[in-house]
Protein backbone atom coordinates (compact mmCIF):
# COMPACT_ATOMS: atom_id res chain seq x y z
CA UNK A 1 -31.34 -4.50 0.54
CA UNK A 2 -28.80 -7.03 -0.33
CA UNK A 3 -25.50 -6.03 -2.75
CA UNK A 4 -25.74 -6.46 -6.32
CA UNK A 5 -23.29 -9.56 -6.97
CA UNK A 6 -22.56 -7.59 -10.61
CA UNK A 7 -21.29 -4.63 -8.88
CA UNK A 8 -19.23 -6.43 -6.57
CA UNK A 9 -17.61 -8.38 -9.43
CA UNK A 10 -17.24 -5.05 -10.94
CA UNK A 11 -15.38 -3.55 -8.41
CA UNK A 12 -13.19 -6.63 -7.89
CA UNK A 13 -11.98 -6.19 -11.05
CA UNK A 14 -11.55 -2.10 -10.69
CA UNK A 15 -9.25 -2.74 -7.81
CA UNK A 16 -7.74 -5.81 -8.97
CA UNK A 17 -6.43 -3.60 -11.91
CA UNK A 18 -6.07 -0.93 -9.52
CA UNK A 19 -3.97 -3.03 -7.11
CA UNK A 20 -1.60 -4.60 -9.94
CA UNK A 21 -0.54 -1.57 -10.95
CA UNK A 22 3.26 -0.60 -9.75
CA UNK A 23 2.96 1.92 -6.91
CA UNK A 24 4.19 2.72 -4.06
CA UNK A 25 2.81 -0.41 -1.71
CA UNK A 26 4.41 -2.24 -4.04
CA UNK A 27 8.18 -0.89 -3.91
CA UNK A 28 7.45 -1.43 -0.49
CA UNK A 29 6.70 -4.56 -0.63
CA UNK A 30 9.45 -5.74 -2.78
CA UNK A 31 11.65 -3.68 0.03
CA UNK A 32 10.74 -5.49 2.91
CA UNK A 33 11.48 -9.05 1.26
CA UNK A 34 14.76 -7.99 0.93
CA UNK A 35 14.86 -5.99 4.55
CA UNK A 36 13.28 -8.37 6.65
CA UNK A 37 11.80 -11.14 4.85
CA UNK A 38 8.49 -12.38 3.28
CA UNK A 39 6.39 -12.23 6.41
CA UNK A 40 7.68 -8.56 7.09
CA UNK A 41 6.16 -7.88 3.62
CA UNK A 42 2.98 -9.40 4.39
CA UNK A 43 2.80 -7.22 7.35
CA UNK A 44 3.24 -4.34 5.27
CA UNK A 45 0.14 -5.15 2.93
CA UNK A 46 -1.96 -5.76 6.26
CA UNK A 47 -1.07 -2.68 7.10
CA UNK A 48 -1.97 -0.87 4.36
CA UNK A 49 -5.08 -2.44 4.03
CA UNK A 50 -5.80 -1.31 7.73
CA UNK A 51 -5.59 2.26 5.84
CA UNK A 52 -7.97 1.09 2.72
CA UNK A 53 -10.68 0.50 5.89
CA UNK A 54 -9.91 3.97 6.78
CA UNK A 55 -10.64 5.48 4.35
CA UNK A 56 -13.66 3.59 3.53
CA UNK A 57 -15.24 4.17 6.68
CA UNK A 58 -14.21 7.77 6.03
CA UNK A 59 -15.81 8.12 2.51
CA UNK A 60 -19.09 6.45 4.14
CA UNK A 61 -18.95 9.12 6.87
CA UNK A 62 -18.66 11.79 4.63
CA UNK A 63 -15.87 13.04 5.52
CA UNK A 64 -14.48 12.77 2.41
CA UNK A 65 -15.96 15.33 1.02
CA UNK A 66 -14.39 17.70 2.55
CA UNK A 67 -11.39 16.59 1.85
CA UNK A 68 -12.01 17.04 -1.59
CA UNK A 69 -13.46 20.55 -1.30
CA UNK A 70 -10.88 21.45 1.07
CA UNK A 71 -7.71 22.86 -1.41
CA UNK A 72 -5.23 23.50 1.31
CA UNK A 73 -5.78 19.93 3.12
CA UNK A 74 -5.48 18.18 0.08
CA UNK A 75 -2.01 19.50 -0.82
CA UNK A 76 -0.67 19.13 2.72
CA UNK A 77 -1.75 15.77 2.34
CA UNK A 78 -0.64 14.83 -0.93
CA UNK A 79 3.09 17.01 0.03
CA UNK A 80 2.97 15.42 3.78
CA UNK A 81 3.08 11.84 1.96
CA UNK A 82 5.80 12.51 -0.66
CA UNK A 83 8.21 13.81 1.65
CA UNK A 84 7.32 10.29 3.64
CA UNK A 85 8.27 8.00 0.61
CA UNK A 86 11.44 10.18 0.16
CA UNK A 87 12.19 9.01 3.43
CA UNK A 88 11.19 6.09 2.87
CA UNK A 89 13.43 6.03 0.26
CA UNK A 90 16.06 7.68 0.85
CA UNK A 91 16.46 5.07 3.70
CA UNK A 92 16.67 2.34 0.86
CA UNK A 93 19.29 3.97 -0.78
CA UNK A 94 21.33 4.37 2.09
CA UNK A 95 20.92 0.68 3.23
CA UNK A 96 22.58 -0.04 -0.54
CA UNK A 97 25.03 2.65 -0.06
CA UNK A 98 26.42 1.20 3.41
CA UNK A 99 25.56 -2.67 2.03
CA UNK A 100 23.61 -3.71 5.22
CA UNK A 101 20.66 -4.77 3.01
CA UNK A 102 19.77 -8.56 4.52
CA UNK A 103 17.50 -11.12 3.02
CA UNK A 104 15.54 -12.88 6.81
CA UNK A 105 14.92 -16.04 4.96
CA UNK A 106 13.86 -18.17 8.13
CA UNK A 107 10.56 -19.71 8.56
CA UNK A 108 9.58 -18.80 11.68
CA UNK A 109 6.54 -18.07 13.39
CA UNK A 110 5.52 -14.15 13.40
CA UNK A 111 6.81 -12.34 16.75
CA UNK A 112 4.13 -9.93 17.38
CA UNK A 113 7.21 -8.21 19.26
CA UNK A 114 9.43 -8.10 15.97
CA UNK A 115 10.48 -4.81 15.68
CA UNK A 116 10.70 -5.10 11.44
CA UNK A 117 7.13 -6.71 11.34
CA UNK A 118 5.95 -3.47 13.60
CA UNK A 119 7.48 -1.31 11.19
CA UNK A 120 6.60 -2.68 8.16
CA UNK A 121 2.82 -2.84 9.08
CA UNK A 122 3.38 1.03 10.34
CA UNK A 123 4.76 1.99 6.94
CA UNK A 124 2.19 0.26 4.98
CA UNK A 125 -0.30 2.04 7.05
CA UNK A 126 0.83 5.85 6.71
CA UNK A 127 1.86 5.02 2.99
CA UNK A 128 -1.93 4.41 2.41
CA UNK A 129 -3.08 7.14 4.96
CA UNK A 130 -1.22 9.65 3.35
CA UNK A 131 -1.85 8.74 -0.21
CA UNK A 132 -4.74 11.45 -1.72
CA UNK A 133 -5.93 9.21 -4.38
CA UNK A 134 -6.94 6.34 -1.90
CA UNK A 135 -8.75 8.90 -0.59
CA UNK A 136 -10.85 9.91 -3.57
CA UNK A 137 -10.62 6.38 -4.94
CA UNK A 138 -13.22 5.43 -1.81
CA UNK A 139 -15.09 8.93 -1.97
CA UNK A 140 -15.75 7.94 -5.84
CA UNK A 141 -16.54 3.88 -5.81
CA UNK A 142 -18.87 4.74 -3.29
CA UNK A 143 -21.14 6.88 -5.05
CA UNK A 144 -20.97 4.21 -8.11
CA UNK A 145 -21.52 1.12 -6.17
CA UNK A 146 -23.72 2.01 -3.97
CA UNK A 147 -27.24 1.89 -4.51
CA UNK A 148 -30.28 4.20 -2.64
CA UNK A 149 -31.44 1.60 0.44
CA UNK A 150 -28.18 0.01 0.97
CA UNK A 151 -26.54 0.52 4.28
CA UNK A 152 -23.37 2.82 3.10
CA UNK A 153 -21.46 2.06 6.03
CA UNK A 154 -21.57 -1.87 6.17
CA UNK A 155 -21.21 -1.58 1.76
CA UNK A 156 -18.49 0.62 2.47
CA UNK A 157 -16.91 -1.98 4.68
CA UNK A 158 -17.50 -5.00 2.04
CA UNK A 159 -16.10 -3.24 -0.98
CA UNK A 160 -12.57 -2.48 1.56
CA UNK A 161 -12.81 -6.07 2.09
CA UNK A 162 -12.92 -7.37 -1.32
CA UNK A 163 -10.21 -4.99 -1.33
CA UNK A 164 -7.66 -6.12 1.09
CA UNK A 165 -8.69 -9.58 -0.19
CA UNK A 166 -7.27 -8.54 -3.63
CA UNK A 167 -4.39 -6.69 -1.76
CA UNK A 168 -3.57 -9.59 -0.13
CA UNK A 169 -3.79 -12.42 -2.82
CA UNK A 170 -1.21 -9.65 -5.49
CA UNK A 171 0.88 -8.79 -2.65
CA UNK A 172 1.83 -12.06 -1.69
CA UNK A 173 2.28 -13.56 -4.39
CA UNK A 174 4.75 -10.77 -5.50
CA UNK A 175 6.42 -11.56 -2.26
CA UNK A 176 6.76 -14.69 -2.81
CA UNK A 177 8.11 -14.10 -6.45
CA UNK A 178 10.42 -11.90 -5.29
CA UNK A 179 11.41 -14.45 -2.26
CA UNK A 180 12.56 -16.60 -5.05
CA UNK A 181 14.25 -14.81 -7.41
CA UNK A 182 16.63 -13.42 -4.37
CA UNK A 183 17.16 -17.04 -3.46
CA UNK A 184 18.33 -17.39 -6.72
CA UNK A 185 20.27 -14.40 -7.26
CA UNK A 186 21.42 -14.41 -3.46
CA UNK A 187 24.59 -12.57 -4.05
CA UNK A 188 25.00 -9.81 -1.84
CA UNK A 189 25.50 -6.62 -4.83
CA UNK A 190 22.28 -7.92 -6.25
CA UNK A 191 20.65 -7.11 -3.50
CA UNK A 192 22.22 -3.91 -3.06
CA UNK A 193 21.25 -3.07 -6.38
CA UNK A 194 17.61 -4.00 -5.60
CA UNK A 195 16.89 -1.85 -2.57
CA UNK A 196 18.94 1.02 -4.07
CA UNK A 197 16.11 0.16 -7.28
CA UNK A 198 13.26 0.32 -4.96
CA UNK A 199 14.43 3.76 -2.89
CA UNK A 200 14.73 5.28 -6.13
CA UNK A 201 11.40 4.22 -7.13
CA UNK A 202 9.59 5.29 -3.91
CA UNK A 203 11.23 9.04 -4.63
CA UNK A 204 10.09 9.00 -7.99
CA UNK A 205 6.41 8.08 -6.72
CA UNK A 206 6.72 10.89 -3.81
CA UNK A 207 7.76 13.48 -7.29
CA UNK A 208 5.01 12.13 -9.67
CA UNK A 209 2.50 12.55 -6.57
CA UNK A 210 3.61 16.42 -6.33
CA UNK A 211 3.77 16.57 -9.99
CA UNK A 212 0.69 15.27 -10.37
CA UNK A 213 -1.20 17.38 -7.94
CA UNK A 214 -4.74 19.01 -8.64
């Protein structure tokens, strides 16, 4: 049974929505232009999309389910992945604090040995891991998108592709936005001020996901 094109538009929109909205991929993002460059952000969205097929292919195994039935490993979870953006954050600050925050404007070729590219796609990756609503997000579109016949798994993988394409289009664009607005504002307490901005950000996302706990 082939996919409905309608429901595919539909849920390019749902995530497209979902994807624009400020979270915690996206403080990320804005942190590694400053950090290590564009391409280091990049790396982070790839790996955070890596994640997104997780937890597809997770949601189309079922598996899902008990993670939502399951009270204890949902908070460990959703606690396990705050105190990681605190860190995450708390990292940011301190980079502001001690004024070591760098712009890597160079146009270079990725090194698939670059330490900061590693890293970035590593932190993209547990940020989505660890994030319970990506979780639930995949355990829900799947019971509204797909239809009785389809394949789950290979619809599971097509909707985390349209996905990562969205992911991918937002998130470097935003990059690139950001690229050039610390080209223009190079000045080395602006970008202090930024990545101070975006580790306070990431802490208040780790609080609002406790807060905001089932």
């Amino acid at each position: 049974m082939s996919p409905d094109p309608t429901s595919l538009i539909v849920f390019a929109i749902a995530v497209t929505g979902l994807t624009m909205l400020p979270g915690a991929t996206t403080m990320l993002v804005i942190r590694r232009v400053i950090a290590g460059g564009q391409r280091a952000s990049i790396m982070t969205v790839i790996g955070g999309s890596a994640g997104v097929y997780v937890h597809a292919i997770v949601a189309a195994l079922g598996l899902s389910i008990i993670f939502q039935q399951n009270e204890t490993l949902r908070m460990t979870v959703r606690w396990v992945g705050a105190i990681y953006l605190v860190w995450l954050g708390a990292k940011s600050l301190m980079r502001a604090w001690q004024g070591i925050a760098r712009v890597n404007l160079t146009l270079n070729p990725i090194n698939p040995q670059n330490k900061t590219h590693w890293e970035a796609f590593v932190e993209g990756l547990i940020t989505v891991l660890l994030s319970p609503e990506a979780a639930l997000f995949y355990l829900s579109a799947l019971s509204q998108f797909i239809e009785p016949g389809e394949w789950v798994l290979g619809k599971a993988i097509l909707l985390a592709s349209i996905h990562t394409l969205v992911r991918l289009i937002w998130y470097s664009l935003l990059s690139a936005f950001v690229r050039r607005i610390i080209i223009l504002l190079s000045r080395p307490l602006m970008q202090r001020g930024i990545e101070a901005m975006s580790g306070i950000l990431l802490i208040g996302f780790a609080l609002r996901t406790v807060m905001n706990g089932p």
